[in-house]
N, C-alpha and C. Protein backbone atom coordinates (compact mmCIF):
# COMPACT_ATOMS: atom_id res chain seq x y z
N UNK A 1 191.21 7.43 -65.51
CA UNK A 1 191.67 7.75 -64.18
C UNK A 1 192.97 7.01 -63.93
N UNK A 2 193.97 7.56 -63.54
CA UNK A 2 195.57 7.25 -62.95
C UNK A 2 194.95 6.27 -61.68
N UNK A 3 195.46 5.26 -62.00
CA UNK A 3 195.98 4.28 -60.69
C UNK A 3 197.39 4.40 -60.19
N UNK A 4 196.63 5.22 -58.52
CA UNK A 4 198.30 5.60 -57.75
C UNK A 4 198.98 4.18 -57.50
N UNK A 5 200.21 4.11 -57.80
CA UNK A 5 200.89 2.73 -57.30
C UNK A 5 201.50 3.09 -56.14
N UNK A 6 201.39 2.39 -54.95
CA UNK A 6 202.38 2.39 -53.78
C UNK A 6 204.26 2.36 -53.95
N UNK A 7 204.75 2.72 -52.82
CA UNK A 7 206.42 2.55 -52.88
C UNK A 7 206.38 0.78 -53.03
N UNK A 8 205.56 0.13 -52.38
CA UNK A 8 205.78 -1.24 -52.30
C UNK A 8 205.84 -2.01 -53.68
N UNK A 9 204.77 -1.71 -54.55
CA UNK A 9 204.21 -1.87 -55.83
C UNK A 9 205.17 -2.15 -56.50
N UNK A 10 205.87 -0.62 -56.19
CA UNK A 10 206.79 -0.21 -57.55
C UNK A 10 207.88 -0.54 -57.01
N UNK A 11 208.24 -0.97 -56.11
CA UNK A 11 209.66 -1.77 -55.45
C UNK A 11 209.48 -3.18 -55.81
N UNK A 12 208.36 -3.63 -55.86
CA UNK A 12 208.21 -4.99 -56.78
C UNK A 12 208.39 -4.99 -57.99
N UNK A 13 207.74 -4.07 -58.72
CA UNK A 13 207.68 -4.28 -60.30
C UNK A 13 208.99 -4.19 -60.68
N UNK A 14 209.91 -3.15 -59.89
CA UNK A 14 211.34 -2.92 -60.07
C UNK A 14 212.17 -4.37 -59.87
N UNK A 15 211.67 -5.34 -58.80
CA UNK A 15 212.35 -6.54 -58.59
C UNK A 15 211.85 -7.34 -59.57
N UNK A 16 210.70 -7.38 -59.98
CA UNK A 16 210.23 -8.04 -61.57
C UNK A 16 210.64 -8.37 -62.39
N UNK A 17 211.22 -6.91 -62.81
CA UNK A 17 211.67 -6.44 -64.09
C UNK A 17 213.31 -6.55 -64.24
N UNK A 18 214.02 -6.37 -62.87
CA UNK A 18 215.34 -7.13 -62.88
C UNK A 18 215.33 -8.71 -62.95
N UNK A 19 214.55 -9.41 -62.15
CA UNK A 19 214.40 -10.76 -62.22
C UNK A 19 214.15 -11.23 -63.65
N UNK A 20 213.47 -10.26 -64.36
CA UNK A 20 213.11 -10.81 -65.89
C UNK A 20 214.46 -10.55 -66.63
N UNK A 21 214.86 -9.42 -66.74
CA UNK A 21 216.13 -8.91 -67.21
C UNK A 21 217.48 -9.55 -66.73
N UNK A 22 217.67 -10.03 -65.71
CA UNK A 22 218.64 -11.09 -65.40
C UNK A 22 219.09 -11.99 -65.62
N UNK A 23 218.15 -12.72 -66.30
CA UNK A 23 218.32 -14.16 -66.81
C UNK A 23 218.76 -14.25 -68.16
N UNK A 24 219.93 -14.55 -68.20
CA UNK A 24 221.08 -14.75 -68.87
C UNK A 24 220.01 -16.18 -69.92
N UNK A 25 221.06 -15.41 -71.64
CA UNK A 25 220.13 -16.16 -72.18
C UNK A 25 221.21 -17.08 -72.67
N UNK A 26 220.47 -18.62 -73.49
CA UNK A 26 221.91 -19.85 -73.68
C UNK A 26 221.85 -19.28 -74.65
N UNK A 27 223.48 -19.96 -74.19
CA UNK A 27 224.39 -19.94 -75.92
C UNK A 27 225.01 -21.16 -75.76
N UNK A 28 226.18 -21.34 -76.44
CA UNK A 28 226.27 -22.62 -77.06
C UNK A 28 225.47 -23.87 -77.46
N UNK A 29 225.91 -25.08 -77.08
CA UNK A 29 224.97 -26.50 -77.52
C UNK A 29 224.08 -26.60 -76.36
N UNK A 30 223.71 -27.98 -76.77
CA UNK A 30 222.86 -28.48 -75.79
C UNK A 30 221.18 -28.52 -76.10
N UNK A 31 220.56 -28.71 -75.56
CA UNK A 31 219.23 -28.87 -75.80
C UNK A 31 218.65 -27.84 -74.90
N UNK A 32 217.89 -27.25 -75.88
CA UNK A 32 217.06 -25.83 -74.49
C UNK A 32 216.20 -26.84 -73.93
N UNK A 33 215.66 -26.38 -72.87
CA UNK A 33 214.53 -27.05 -72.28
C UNK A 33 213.23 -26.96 -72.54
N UNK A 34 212.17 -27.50 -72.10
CA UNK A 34 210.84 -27.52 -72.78
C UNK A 34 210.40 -26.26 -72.24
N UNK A 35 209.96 -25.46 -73.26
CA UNK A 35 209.50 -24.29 -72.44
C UNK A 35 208.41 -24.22 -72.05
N UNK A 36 207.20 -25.23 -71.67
CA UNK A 36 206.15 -25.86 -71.52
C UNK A 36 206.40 -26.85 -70.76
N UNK A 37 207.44 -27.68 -70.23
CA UNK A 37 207.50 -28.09 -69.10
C UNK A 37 207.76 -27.06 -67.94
N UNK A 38 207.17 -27.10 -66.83
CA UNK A 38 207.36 -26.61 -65.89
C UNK A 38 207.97 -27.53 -64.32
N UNK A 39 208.85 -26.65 -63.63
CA UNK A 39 209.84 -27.82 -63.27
C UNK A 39 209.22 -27.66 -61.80
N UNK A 40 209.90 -28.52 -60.87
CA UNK A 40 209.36 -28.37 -59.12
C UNK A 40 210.10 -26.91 -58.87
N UNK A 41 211.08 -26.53 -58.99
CA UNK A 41 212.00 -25.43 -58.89
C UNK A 41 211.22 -24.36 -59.09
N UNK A 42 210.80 -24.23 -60.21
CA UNK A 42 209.79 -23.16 -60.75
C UNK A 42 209.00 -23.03 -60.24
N UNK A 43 207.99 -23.77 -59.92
CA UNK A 43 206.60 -23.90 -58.78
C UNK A 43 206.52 -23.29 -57.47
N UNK A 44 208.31 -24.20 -57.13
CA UNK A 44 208.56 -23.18 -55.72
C UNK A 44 208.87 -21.94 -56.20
N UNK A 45 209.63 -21.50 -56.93
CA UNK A 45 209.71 -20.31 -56.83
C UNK A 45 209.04 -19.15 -57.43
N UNK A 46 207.65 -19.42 -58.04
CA UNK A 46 206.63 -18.88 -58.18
C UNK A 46 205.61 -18.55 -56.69
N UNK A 47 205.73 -20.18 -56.17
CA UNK A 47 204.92 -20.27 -54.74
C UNK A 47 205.57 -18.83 -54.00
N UNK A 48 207.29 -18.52 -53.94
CA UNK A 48 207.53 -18.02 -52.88
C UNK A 48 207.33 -16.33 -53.51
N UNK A 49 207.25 -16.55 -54.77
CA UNK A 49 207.27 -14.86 -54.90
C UNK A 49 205.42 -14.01 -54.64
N UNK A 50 204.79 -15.15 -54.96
CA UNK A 50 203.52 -15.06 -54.82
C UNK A 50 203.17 -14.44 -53.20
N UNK A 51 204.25 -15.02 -52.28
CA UNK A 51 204.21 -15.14 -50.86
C UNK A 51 204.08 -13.88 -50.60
N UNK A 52 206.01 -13.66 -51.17
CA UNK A 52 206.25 -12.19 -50.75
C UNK A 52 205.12 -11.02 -51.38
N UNK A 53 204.76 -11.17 -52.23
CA UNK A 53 203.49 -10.16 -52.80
C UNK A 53 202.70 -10.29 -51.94
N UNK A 54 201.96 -11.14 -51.67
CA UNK A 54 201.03 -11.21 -50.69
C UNK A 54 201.23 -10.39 -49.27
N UNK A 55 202.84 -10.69 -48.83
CA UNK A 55 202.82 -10.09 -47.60
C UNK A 55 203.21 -8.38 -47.63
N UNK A 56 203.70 -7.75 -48.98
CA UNK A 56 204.01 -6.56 -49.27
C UNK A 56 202.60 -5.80 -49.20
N UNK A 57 201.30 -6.76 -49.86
CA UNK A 57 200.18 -5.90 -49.99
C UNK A 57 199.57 -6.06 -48.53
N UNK A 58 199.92 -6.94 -47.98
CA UNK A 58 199.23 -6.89 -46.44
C UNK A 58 199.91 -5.80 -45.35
N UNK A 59 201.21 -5.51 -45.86
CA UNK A 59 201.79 -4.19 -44.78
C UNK A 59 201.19 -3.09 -45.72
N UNK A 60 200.86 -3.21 -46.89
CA UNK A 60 200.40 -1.94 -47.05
C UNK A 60 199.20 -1.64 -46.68
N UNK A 61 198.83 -2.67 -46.86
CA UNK A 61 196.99 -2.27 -46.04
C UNK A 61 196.87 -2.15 -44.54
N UNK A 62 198.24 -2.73 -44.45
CA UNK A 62 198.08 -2.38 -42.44
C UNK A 62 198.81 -0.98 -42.57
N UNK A 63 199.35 -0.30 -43.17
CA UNK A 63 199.69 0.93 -43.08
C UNK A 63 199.10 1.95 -43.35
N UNK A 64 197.90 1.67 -44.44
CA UNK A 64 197.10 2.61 -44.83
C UNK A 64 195.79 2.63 -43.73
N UNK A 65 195.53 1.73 -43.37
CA UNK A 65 194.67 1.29 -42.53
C UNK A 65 194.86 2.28 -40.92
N UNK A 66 196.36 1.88 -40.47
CA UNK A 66 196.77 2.69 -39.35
C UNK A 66 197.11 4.51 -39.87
N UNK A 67 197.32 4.50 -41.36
CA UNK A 67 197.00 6.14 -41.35
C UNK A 67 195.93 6.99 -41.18
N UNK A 68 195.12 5.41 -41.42
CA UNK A 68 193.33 6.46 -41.56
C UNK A 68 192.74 6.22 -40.63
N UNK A 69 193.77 5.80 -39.68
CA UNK A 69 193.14 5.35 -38.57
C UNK A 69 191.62 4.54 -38.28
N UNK A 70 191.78 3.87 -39.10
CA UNK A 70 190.70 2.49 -39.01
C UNK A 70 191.33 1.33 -38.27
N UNK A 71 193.00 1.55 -37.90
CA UNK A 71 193.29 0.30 -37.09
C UNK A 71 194.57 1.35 -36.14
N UNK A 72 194.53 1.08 -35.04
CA UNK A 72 194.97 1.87 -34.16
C UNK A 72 196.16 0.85 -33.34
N UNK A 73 196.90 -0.18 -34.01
CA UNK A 73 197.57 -1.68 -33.32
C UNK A 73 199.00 -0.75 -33.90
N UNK A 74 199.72 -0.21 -33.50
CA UNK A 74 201.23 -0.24 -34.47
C UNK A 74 201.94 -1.02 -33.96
N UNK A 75 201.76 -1.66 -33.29
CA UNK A 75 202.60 -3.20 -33.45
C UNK A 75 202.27 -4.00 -34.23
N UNK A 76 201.07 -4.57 -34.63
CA UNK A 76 200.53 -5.32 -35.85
C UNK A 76 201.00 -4.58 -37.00
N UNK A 77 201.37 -2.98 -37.22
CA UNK A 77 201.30 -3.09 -37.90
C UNK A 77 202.99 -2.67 -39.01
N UNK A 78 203.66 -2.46 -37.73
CA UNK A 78 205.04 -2.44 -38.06
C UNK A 78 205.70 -4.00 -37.96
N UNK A 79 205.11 -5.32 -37.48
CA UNK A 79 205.29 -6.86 -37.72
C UNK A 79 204.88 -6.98 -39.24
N UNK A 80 204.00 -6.55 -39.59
CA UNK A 80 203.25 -6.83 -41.26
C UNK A 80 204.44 -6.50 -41.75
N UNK A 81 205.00 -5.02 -41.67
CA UNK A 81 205.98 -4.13 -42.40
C UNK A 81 207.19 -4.72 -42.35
N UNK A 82 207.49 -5.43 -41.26
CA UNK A 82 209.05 -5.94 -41.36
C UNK A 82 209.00 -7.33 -41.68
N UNK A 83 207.59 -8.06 -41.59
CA UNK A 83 207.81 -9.67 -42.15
C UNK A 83 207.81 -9.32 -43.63
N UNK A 84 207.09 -8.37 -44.13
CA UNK A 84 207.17 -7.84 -45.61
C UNK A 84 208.44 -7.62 -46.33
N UNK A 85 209.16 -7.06 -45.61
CA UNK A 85 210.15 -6.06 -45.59
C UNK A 85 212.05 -7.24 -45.63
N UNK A 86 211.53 -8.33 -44.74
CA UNK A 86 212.17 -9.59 -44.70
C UNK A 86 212.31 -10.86 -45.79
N UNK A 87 210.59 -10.55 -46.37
CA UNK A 87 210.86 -11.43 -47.18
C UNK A 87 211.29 -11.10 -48.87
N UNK A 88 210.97 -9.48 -49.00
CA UNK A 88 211.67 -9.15 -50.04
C UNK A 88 213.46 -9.03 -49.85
N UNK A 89 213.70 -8.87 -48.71
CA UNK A 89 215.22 -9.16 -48.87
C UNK A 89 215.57 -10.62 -48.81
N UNK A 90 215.06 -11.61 -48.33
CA UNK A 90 215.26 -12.82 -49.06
C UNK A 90 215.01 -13.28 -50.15
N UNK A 91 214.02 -12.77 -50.91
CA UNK A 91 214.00 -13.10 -52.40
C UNK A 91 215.24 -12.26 -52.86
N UNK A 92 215.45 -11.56 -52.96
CA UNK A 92 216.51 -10.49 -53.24
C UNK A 92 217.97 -11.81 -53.24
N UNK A 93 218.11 -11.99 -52.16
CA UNK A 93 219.47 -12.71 -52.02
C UNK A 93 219.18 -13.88 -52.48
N UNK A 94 217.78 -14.62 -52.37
CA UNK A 94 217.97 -15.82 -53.41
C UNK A 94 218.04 -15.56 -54.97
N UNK A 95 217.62 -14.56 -55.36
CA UNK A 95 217.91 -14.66 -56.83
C UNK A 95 219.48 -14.35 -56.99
N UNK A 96 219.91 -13.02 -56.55
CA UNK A 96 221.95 -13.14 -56.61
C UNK A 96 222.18 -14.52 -56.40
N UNK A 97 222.20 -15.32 -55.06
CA UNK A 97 222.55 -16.73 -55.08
C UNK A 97 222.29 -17.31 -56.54
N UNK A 98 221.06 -17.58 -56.89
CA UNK A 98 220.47 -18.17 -58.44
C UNK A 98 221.26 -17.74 -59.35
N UNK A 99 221.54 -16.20 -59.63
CA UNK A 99 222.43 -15.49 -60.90
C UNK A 99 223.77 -16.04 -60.59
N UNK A 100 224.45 -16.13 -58.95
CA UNK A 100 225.61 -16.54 -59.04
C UNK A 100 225.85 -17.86 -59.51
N UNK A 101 225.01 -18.32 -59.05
CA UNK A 101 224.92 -20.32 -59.28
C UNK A 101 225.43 -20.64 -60.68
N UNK A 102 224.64 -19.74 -61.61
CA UNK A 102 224.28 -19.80 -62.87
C UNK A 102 225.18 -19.08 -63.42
N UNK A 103 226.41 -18.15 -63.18
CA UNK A 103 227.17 -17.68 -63.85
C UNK A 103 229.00 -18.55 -63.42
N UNK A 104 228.75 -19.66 -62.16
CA UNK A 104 229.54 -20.19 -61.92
C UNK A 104 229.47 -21.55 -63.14
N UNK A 105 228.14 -22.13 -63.52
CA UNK A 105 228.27 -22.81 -63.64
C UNK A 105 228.39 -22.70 -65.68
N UNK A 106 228.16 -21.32 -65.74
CA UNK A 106 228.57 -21.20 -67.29
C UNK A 106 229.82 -20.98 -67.59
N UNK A 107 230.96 -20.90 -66.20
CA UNK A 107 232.52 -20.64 -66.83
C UNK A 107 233.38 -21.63 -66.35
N UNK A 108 232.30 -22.80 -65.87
CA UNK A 108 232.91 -24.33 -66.19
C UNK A 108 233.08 -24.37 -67.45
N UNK A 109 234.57 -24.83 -67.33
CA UNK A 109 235.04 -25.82 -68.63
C UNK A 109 234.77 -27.13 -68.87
N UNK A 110 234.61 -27.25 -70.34
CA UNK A 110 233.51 -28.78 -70.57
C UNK A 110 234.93 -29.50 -71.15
């Protein structure tokens, strides 16, 4: 049996899969890092993507919910949709910030 994926789903997996694909891989010297250490940076920014998932699947259930009319609030349930909707465009602009950070700081000259 096909598992239908939502627009939300697949607007994540799409931010996923760029976030994975983005990250510029090293070159030159230096020491890679432990790839088994895990840093505070990382934590948070696992914590915050975890967030935004969380709040993408909660407007969807307040949307499916108000289609089938099992919840009759569309104010609850267009707040779900736009705190959702808010925090994927802030992950969005923190990772460009992150890619920019990271492409400023590879065309320093050593």
């Amino acid at each position: 049996m096909a598992k239908i994926i939502s627009a939300t789903d697949l607007q994540y997996l799409k931010m996923q899969r760029d976030l994975t694909n983005s990250v510029p891989t090293m070159s030159g010297g230096g020491t890679p890092p432990n790839a088994n250490a895990k840093t505070e940076f990382q934590d948070l920014m696992e914590k915050g993507i975890k967030e935004v998932n969380i709040g993408a699947r909660e407007a969807e259930k307040a949307s499916m919910d108000l289609a089938s009319g099992r919840q009759s609030n569309i104010h609850e349930t267009m707040l779900a949709v736009t705190k959702a909707e808010l925090g994927f465009d802030m992950m969005v602009q923190m990772r460009n910030k992150i890619i920019e950070a990271y492409q400023e700081v590879m065309r320093m000259q050593l």
